[in-house]
Protein backbone atom coordinates (compact mmCIF):
# COMPACT_ATOMS: atom_id res chain seq x y z
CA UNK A 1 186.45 114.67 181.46
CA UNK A 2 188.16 111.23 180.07
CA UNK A 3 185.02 108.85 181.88
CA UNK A 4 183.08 111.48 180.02
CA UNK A 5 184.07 110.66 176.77
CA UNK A 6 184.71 106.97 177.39
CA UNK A 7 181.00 107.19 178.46
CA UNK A 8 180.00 108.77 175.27
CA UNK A 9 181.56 106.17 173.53
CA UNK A 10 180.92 102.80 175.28
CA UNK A 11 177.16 104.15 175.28
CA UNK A 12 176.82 105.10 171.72
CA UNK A 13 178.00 101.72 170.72
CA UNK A 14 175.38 99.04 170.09
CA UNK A 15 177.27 95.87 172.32
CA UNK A 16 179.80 98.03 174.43
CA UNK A 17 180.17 97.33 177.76
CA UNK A 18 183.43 99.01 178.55
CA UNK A 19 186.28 101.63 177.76
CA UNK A 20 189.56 103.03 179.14
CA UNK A 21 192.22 105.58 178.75
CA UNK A 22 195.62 103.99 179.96
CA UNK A 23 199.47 104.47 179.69
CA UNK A 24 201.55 101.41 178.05
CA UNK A 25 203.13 101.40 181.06
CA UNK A 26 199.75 99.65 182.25
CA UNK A 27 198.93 102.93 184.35
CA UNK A 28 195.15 103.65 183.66
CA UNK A 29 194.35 106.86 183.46
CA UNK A 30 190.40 106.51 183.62
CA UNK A 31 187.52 104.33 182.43
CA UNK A 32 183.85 103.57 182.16
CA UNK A 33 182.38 99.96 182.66
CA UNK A 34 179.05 99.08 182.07
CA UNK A 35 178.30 97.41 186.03
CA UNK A 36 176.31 94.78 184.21
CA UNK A 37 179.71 93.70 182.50
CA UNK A 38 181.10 92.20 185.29
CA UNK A 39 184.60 92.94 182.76
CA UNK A 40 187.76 94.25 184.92
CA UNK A 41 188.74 96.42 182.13
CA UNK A 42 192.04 97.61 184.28
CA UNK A 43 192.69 93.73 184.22
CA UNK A 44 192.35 93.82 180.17
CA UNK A 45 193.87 97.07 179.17
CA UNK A 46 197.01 96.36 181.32
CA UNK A 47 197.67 92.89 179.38
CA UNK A 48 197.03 94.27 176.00
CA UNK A 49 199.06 97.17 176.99
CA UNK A 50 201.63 94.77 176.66
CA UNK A 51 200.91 93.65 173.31
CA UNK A 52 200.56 96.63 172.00
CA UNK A 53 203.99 97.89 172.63
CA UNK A 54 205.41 95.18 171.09
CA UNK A 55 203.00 95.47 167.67
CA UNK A 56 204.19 99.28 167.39
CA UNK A 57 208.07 98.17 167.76
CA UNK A 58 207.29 95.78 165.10
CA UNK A 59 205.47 98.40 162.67
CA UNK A 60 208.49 101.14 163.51
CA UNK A 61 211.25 97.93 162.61
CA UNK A 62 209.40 96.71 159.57
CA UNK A 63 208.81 100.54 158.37
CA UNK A 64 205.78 100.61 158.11
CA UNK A 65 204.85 104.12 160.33
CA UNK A 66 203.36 103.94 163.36
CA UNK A 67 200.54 101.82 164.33
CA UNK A 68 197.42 103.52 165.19
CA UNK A 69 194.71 100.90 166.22
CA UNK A 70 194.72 97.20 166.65
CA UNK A 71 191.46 94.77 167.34
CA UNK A 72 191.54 91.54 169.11
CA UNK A 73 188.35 89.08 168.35
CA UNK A 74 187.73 86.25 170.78
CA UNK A 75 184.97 84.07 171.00
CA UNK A 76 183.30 86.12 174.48
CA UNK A 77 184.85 89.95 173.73
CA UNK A 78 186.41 92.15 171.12
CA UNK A 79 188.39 94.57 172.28
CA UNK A 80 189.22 98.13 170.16
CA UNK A 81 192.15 99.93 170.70
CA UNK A 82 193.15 103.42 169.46
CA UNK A 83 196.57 104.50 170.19
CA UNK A 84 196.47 108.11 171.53
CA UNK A 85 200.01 108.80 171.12
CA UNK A 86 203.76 107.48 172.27
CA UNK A 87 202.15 106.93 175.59
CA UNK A 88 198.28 106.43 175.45
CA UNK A 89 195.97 104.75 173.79
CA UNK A 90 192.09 103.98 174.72
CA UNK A 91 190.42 100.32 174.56
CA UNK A 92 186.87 99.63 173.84
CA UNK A 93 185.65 96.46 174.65
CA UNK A 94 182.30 95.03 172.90
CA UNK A 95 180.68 91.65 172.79
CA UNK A 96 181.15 89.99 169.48
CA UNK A 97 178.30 90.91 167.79
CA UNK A 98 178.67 94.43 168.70
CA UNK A 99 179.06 97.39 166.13
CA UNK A 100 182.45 97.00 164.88
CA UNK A 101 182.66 99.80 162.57
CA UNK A 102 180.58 102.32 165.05
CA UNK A 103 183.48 101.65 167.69
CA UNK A 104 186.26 102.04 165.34
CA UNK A 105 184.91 105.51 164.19
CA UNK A 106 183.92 106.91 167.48
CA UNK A 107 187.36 105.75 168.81
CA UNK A 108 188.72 107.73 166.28
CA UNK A 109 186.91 110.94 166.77
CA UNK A 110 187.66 111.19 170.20
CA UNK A 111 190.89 110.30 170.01
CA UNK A 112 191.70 113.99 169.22
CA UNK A 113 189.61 115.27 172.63
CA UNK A 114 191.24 112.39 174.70
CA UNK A 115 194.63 113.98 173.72
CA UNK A 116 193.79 117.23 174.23
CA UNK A 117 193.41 116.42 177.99
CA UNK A 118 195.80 114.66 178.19
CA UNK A 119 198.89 117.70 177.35
């Protein structure tokens, strides 16, 4: 069900190349990579899992409610995240001049579905 939807999403995205469900405890929990990628998205999604526990301590401190997606641009990848919930959250990862806006909305409408499966 989850490469399903990471599927859906990595394909429906002009410049995707890869997605993944994982735990911030650096656990994946499924993904879908484009084999022409050569990305190890388990590799990426366990680092940023990192950072990404740190940036929603610092929105909860600074009151600001809880984070819900963060994007990292580098010169050879951006990478889309979509926090699921206190424990998930799903990672796109796109080449630079890939459609920004497409990957932020269809993170965000299967978000819902993603969580679903997951409870």
């Amino acid at each position: 069900m989850f490469k399903n939807i990471l599927r859906e999403v990595v394909e429906n995205t002009d410049g995707a190349v890869a997605g993944i469900l994982m735990g911030f405890d650096g656990i994946t929990v499924d993904s879908y990579v484009d084999e022409a990628s050569g990305i190890d998205m388990e590799t990426v999604g366990s680092e940023y899992s990192q950072v990404l526990t740190q940036i929603k301590q610092a929105a909860e401190l600074l009151e600001m409610g809880r984070a819900r997606e963060v994007a990292v641009q580098a010169e050879k990848m951006t990478t889309v995240m979509r926090l699921i919930n206190d424990e998930y959250f799903v990672a796109l990862a796109m080449q630079p001049t890939g459609n920004f806006g497409k990957a932020r909305f269809l993170l965000r409408m299967q978000a819902p579905k993603l969580l679903e499966n997951l409870t």
